[in-house]
Protein backbone atom coordinates (compact mmCIF):
# COMPACT_ATOMS: atom_id res chain seq x y z
CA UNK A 1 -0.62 23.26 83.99
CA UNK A 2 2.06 23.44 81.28
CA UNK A 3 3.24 20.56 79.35
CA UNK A 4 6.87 20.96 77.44
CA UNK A 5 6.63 20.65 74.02
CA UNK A 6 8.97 18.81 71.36
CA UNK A 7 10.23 21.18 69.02
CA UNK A 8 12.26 20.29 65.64
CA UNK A 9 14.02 22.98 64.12
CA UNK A 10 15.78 23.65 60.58
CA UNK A 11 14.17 20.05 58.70
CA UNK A 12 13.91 20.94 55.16
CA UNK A 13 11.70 17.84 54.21
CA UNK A 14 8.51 15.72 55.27
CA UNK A 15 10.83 12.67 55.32
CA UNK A 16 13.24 13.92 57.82
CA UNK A 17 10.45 15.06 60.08
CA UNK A 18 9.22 11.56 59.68
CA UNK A 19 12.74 9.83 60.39
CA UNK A 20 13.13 12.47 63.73
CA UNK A 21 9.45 11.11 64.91
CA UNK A 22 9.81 7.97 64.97
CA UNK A 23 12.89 8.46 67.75
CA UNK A 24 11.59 11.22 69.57
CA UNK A 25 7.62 11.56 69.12
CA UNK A 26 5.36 13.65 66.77
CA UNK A 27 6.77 17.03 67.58
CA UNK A 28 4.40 19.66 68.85
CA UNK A 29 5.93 22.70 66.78
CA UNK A 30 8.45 22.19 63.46
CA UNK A 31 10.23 25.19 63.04
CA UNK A 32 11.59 25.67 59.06
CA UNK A 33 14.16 28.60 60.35
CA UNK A 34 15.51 29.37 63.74
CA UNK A 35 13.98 32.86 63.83
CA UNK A 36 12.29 34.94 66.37
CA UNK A 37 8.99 33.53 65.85
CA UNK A 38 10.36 29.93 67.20
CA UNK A 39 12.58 31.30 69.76
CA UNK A 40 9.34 33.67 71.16
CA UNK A 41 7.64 29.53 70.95
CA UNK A 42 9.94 27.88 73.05
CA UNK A 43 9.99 28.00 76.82
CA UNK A 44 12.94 26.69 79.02
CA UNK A 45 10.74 23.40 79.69
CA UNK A 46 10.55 22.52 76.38
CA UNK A 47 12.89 20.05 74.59
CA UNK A 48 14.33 21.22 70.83
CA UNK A 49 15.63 18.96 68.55
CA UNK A 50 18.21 20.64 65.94
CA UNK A 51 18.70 19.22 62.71
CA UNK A 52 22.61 19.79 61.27
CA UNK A 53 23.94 23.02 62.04
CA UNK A 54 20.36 24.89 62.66
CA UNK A 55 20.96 25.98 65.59
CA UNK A 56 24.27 28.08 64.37
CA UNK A 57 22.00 29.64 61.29
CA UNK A 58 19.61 32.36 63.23
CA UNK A 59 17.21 34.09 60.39
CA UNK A 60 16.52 37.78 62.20
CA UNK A 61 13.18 37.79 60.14
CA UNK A 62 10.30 35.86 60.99
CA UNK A 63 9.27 32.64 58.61
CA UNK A 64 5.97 32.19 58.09
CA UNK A 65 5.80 28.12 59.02
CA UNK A 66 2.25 26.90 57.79
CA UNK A 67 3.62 27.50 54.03
């Protein structure tokens, strides 16, 4: 069975991960760019929290996120 995951998208620090988590739960993926590597993550279940104006900033190359 599939359980949605929380995803954050475009948080440049630890702190604002932090901030996000304590309204919304520990996310299951943090996304640095919107690229095709999150979008290819994400399923329509899933719930994605944008941080300012991510969402509007697609990167066409994929970000390696465990830097």
């Amino acid at each position: 069975m599939y359980k949605p995951c929380l995803h954050f998208v475009g948080f440049r620090s630890q702190g604002a991960v932090d901030w996000a988590a304590r309204i919304w739960g520990k996310p299951d993926f943090v996304h640095v760019h919107l690229d095709a590597r999150a979008l290819a993550d994400m399923a329509p279940e899933d719930t994605v929290l944008y941080a300012t104006k991510a969402s509007e900033r697609f990167v066409p190359y994929a970000y390696d996120d465990s830097n």
